[in-house]
PDB file of N, CA and C in Angstrom:
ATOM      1  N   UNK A   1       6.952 -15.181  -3.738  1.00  0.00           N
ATOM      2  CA  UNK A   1       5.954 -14.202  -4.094  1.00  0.00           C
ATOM      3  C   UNK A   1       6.679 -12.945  -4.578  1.00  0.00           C
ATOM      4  N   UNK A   2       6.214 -12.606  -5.745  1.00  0.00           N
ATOM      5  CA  UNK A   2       7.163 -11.314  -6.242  1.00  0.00           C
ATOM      6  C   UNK A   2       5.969 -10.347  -6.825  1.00  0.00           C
ATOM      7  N   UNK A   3       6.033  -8.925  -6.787  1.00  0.00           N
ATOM      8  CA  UNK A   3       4.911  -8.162  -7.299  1.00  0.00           C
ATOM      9  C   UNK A   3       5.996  -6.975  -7.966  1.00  0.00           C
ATOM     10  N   UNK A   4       4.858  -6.566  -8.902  1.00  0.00           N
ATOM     11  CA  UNK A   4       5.675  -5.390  -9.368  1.00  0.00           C
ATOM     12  C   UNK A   4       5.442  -4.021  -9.074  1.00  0.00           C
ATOM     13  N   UNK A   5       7.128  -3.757  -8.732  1.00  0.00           N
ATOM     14  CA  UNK A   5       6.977  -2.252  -8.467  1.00  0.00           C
ATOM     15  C   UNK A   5       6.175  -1.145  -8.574  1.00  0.00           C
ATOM     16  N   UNK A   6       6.358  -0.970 -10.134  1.00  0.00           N
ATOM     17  CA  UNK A   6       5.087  -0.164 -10.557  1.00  0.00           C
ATOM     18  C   UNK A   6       3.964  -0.271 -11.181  1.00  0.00           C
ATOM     19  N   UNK A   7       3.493  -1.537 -11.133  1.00  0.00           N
ATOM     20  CA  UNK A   7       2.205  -2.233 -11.145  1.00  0.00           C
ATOM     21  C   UNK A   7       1.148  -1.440  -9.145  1.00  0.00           C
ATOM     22  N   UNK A   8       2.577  -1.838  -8.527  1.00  0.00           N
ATOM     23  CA  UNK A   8       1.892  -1.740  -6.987  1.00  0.00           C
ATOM     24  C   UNK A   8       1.585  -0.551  -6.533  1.00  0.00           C
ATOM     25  N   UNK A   9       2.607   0.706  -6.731  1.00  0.00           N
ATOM     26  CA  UNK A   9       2.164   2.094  -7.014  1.00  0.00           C
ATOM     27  C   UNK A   9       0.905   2.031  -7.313  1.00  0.00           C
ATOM     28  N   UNK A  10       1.041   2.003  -8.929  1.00  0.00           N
ATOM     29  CA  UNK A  10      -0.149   2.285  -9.586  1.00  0.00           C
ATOM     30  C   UNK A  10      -1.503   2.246  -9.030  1.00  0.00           C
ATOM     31  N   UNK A  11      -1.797   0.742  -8.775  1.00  0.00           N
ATOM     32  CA  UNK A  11      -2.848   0.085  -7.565  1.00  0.00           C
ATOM     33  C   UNK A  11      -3.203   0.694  -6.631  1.00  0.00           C
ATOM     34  N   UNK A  12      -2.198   0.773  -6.038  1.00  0.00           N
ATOM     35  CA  UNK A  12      -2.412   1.339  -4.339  1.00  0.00           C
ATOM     36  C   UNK A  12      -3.340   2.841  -4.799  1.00  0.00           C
ATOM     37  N   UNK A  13      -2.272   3.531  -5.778  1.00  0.00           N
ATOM     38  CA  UNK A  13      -2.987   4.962  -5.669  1.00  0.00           C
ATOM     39  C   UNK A  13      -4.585   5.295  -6.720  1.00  0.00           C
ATOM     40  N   UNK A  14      -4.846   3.843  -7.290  1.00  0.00           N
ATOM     41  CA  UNK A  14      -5.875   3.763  -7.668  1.00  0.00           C
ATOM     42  C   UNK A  14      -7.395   3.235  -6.512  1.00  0.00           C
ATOM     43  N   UNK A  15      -6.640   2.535  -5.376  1.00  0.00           N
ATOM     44  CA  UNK A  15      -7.515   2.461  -4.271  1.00  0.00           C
ATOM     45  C   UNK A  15      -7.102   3.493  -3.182  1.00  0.00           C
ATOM     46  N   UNK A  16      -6.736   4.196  -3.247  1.00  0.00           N
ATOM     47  CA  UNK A  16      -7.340   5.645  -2.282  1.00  0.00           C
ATOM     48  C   UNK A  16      -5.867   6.222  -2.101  1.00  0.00           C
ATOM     49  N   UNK A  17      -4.490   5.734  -1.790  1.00  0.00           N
ATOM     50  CA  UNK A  17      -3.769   6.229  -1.439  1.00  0.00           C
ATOM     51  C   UNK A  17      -3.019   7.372  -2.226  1.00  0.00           C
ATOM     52  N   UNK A  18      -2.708   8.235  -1.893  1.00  0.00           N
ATOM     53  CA  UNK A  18      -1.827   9.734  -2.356  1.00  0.00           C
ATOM     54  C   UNK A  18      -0.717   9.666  -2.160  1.00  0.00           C
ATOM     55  N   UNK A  19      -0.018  10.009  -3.030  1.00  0.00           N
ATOM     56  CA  UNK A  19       1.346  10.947  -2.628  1.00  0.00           C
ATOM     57  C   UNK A  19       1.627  11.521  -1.768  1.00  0.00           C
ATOM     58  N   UNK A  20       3.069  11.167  -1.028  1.00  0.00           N
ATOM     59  CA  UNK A  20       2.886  11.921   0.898  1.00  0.00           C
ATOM     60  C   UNK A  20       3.603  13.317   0.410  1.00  0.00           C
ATOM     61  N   UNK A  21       3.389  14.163   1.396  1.00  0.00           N
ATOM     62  CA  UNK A  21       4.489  15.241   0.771  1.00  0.00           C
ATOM     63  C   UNK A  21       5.869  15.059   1.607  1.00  0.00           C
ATOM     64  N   UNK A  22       5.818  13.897   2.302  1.00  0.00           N
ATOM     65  CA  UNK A  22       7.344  13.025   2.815  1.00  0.00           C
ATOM     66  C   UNK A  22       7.876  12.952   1.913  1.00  0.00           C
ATOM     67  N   UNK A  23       8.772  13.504   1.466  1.00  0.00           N
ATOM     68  CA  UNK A  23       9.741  13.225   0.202  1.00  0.00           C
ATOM     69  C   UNK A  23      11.207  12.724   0.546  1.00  0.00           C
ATOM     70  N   UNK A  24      11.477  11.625   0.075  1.00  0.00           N
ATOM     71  CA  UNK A  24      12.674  10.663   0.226  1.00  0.00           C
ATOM     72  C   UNK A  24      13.707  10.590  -1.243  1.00  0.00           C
ATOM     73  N   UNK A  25      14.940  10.641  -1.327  1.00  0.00           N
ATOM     74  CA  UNK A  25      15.319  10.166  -2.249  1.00  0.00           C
ATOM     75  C   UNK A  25      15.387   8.760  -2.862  1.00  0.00           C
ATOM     76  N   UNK A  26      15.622   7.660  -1.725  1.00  0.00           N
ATOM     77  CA  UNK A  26      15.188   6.592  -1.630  1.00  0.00           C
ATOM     78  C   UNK A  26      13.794   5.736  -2.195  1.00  0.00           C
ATOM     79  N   UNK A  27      12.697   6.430  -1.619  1.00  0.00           N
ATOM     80  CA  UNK A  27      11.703   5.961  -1.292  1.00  0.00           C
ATOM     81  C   UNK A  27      10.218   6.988  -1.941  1.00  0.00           C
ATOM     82  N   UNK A  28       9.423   6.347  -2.294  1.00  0.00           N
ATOM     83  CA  UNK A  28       7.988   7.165  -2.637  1.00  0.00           C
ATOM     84  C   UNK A  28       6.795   6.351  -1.455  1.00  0.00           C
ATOM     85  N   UNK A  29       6.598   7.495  -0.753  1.00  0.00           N
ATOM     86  CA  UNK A  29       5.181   7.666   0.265  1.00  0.00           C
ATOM     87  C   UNK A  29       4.264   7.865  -0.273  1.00  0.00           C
ATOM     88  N   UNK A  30       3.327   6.723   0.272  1.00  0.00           N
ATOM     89  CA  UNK A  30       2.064   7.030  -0.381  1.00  0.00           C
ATOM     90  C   UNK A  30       0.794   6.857   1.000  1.00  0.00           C
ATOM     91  N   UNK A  31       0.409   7.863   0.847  1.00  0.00           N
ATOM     92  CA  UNK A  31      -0.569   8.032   2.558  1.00  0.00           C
ATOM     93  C   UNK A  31      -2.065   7.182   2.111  1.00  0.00           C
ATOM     94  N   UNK A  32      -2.409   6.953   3.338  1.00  0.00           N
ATOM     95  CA  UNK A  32      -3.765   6.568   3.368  1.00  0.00           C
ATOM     96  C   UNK A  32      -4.626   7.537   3.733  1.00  0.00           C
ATOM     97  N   UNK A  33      -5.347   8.581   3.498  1.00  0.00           N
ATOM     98  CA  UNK A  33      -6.549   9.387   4.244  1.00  0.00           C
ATOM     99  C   UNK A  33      -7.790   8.978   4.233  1.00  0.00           C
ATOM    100  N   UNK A  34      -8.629   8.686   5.186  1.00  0.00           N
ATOM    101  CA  UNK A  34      -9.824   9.125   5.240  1.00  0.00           C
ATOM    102  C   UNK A  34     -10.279  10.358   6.028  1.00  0.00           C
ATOM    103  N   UNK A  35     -11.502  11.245   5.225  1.00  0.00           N
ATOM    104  CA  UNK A  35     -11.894  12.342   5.479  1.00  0.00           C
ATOM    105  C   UNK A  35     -10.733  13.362   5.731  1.00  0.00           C
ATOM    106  N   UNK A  36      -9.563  13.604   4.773  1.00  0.00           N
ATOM    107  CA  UNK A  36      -8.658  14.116   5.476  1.00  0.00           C
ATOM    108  C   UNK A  36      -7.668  14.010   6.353  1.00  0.00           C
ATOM    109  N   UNK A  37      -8.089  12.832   7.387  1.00  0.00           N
ATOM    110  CA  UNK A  37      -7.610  12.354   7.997  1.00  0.00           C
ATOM    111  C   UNK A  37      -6.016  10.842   8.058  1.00  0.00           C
ATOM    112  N   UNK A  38      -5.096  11.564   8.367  1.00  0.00           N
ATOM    113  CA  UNK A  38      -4.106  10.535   7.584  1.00  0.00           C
ATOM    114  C   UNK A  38      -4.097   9.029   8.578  1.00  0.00           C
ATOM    115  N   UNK A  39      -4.433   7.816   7.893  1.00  0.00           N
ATOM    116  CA  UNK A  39      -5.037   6.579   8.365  1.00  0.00           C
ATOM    117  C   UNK A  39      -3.528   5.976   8.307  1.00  0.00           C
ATOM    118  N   UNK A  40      -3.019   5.708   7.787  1.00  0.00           N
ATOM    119  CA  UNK A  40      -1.515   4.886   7.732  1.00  0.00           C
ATOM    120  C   UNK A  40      -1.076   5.706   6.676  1.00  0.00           C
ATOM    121  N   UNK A  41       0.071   5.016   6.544  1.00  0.00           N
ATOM    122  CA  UNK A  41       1.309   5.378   5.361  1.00  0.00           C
ATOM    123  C   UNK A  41       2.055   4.251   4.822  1.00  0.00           C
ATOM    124  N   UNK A  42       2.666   4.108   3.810  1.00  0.00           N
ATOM    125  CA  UNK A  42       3.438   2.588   2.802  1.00  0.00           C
ATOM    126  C   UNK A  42       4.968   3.977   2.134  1.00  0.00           C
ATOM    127  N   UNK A  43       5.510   2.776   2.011  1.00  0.00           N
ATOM    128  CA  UNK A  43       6.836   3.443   0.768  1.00  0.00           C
ATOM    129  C   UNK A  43       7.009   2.223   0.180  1.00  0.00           C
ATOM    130  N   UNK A  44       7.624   3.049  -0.897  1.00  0.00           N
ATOM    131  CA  UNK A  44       7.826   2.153  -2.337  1.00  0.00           C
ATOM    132  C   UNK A  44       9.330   2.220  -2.373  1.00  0.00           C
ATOM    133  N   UNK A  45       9.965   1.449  -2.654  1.00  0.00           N
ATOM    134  CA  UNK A  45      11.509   1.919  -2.578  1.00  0.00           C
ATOM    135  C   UNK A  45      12.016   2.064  -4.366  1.00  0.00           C
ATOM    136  N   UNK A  46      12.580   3.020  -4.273  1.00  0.00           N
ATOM    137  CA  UNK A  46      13.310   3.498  -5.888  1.00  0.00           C
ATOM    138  C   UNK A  46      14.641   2.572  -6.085  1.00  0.00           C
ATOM    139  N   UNK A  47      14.579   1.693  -5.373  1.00  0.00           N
ATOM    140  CA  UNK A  47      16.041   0.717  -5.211  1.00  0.00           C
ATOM    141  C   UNK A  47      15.954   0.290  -6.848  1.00  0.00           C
ATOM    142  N   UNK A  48      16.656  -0.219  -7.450  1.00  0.00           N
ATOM    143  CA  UNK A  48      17.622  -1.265  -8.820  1.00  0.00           C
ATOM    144  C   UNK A  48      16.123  -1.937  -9.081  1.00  0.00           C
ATOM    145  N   UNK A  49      15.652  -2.430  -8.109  1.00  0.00           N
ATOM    146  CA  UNK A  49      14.670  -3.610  -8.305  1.00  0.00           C
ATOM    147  C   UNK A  49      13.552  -3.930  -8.709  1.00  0.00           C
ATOM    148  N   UNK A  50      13.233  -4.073  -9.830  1.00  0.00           N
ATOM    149  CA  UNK A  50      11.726  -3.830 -10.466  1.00  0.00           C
ATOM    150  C   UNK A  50      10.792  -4.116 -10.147  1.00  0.00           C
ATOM    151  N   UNK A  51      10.839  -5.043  -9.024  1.00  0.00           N
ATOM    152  CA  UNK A  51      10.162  -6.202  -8.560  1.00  0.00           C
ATOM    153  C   UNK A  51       9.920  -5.988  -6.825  1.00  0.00           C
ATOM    154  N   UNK A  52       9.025  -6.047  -6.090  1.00  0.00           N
ATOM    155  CA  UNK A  52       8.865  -6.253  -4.531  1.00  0.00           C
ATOM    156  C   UNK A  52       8.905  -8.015  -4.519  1.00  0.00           C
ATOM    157  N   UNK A  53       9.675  -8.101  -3.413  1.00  0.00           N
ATOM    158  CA  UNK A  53      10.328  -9.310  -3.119  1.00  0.00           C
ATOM    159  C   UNK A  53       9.247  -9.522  -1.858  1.00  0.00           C
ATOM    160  N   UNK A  54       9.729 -10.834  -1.443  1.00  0.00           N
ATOM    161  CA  UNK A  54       9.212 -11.119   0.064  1.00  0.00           C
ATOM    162  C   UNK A  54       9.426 -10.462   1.046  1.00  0.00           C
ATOM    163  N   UNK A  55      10.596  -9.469   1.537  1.00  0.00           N
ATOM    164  CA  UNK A  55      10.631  -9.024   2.784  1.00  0.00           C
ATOM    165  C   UNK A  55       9.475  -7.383   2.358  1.00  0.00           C
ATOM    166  N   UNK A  56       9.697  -6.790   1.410  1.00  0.00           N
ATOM    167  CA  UNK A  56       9.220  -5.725   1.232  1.00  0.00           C
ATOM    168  C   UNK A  56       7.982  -5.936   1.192  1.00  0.00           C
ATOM    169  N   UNK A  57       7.456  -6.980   0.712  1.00  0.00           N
ATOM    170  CA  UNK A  57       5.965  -7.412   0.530  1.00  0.00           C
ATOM    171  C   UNK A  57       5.277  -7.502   2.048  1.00  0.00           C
ATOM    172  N   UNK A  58       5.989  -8.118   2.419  1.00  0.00           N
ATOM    173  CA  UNK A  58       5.656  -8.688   4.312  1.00  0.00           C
ATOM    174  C   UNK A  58       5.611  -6.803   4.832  1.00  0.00           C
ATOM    175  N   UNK A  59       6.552  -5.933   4.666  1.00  0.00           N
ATOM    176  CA  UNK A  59       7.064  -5.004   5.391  1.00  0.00           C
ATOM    177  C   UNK A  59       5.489  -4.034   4.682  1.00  0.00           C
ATOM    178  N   UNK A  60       5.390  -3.822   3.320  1.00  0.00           N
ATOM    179  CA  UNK A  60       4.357  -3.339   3.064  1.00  0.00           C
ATOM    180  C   UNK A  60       2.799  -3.605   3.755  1.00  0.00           C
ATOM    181  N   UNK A  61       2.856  -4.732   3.423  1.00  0.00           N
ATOM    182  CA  UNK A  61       1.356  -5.438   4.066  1.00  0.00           C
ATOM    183  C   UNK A  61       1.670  -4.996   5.249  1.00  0.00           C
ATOM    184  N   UNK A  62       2.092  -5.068   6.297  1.00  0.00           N
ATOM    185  CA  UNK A  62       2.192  -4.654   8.091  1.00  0.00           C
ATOM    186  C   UNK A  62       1.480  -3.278   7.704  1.00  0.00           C
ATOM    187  N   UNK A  63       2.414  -2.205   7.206  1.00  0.00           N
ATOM    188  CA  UNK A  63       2.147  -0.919   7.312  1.00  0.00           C
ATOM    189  C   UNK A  63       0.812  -0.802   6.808  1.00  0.00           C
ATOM    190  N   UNK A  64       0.178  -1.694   5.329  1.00  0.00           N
ATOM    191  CA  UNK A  64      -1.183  -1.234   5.221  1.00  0.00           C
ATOM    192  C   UNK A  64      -2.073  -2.280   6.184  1.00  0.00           C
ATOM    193  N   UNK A  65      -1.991  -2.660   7.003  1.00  0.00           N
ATOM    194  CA  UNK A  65      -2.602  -3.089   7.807  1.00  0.00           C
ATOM    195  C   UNK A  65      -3.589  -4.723   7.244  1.00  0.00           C
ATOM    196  N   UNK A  66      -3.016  -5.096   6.476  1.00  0.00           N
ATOM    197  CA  UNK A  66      -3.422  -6.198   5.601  1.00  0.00           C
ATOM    198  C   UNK A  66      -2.785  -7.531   6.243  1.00  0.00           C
ATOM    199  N   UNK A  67      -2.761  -8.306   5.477  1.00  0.00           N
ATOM    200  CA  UNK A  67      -2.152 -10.253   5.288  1.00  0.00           C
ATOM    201  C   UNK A  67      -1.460 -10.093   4.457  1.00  0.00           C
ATOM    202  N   UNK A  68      -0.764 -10.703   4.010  1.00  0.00           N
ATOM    203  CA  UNK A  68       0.276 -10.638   2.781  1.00  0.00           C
ATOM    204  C   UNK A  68      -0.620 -10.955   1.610  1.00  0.00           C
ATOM    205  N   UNK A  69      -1.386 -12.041   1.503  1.00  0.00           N
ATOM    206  CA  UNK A  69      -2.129 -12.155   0.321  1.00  0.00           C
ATOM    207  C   UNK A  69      -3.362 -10.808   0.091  1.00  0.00           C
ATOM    208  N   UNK A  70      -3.867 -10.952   1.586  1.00  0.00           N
ATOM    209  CA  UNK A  70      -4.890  -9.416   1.338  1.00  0.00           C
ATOM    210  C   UNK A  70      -4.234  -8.049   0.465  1.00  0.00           C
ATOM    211  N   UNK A  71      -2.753  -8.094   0.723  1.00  0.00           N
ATOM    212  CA  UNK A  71      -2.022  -6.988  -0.112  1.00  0.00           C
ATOM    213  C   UNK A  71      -1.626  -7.233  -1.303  1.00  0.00           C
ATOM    214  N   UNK A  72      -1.390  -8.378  -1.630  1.00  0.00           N
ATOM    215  CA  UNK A  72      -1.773  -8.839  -2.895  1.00  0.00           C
ATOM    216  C   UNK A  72      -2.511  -8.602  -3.654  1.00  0.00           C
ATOM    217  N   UNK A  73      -3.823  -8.922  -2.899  1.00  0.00           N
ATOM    218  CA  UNK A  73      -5.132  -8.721  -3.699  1.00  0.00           C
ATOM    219  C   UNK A  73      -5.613  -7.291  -3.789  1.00  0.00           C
ATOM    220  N   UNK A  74      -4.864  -6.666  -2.721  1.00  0.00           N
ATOM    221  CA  UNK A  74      -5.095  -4.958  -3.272  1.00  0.00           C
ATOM    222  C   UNK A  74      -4.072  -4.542  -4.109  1.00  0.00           C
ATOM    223  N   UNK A  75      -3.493  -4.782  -4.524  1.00  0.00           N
ATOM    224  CA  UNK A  75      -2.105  -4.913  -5.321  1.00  0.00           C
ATOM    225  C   UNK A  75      -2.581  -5.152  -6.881  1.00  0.00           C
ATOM    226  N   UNK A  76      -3.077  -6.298  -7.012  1.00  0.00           N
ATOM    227  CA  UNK A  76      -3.397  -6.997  -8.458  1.00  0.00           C
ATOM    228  C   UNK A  76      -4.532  -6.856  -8.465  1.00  0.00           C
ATOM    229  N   UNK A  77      -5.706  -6.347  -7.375  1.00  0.00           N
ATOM    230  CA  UNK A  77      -7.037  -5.662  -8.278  1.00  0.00           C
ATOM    231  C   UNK A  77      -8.138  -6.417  -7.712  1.00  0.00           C
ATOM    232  N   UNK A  78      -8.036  -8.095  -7.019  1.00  0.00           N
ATOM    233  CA  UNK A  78      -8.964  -8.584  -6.587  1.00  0.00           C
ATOM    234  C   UNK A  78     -10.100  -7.985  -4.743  1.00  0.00           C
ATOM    235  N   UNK A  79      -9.236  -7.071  -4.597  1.00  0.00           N
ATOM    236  CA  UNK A  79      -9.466  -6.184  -3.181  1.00  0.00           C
ATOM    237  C   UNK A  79      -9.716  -5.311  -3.417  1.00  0.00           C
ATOM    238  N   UNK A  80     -11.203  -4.680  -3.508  1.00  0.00           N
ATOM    239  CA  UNK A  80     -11.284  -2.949  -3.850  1.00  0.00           C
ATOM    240  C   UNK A  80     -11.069  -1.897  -2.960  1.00  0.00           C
ATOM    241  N   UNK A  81     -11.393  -1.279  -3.467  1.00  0.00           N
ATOM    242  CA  UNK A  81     -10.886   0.251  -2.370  1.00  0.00           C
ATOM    243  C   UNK A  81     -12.100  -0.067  -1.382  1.00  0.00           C
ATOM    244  N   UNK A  82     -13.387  -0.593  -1.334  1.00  0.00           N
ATOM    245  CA  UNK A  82     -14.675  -0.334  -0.653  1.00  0.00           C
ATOM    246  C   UNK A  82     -14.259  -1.593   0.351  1.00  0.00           C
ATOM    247  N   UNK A  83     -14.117  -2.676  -0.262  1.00  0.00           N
ATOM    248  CA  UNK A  83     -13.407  -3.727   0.285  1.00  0.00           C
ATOM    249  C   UNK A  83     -12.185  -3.452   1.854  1.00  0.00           C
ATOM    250  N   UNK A  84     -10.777  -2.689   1.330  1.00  0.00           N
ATOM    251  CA  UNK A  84     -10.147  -2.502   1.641  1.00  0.00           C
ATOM    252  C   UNK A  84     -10.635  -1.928   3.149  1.00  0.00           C
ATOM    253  N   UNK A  85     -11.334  -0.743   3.214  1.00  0.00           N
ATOM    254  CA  UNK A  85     -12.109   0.437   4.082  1.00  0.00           C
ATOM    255  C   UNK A  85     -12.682  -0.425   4.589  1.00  0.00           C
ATOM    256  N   UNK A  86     -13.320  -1.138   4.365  1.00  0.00           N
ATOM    257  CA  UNK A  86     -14.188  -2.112   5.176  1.00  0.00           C
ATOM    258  C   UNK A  86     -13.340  -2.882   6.180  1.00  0.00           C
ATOM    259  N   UNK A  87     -12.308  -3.325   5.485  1.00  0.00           N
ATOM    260  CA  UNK A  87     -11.577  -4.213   6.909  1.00  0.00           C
ATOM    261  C   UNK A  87     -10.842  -3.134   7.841  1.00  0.00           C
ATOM    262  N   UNK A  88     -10.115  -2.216   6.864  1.00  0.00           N
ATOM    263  CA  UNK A  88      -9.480  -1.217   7.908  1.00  0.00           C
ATOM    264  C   UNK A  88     -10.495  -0.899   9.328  1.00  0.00           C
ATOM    265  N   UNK A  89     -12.241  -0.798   8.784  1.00  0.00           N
ATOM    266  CA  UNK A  89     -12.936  -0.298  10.180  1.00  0.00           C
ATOM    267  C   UNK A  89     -13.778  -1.329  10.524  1.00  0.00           C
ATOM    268  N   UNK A  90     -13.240  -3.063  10.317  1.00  0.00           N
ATOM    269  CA  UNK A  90     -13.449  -3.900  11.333  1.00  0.00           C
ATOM    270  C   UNK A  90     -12.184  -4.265  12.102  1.00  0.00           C
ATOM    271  N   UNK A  91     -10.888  -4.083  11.610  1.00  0.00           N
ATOM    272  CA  UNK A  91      -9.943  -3.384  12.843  1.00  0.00           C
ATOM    273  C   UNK A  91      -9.793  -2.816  13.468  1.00  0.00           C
ATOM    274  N   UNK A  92     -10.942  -1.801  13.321  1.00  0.00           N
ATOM    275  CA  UNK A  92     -10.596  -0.731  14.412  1.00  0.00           C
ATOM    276  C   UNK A  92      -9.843   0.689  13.849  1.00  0.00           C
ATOM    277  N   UNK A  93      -9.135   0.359  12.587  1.00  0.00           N
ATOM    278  CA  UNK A  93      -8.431   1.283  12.007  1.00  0.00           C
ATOM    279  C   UNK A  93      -8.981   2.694  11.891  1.00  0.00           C
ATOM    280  N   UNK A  94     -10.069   2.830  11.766  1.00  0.00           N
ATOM    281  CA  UNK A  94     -10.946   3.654  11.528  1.00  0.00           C
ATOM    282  C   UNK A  94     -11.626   4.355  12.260  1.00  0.00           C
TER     283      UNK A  94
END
């Protein structure tokens, strides 16, 4: 399973997530808020690699509180932001 870097950015911050003001040289934070409220957090790594591999994929999905394919599908567009919110607050996330 391979996704792209900045395909996945893009995504993520098109379903709700922001820019953290965590600033890494490494790495780009991107927060989750609802109401203000900061719900989780993800990083993107600025590494060589154009591509998210399997461990980063696995390591991403944990932090957004997803399945690996569920992050997928918020990833490539089939998981909406309304979608997304919805499972976060039948976890409990919320």
């Amino acid at each position: 399973m391979v996704l792209s870097k900045k395909k996945a950015y893009k995504n993520l911050k098109k379903k709700g997530f922001v820019d953290s003001p965590n600033k890494s040289v490494d790495h780009k934070y991107l927060d989750y808020l609802v109401d203000g409220k900061l719900i989780l957090y993800t990083k993107v790594s600025h590494g060589s690699e154009e591509d998210l591999r399997e461990p980063l994929i696995k390591q991403m999905s944990t932090q957004c509180k997803l399945t690996k394919q569920q992050f997928c599908d918020l990833v490539n567009c089939p998981l909406s932001a309304e979608k997304y919110k919805q499972i976060l607050e039948e976890q409990g996330e919320l």
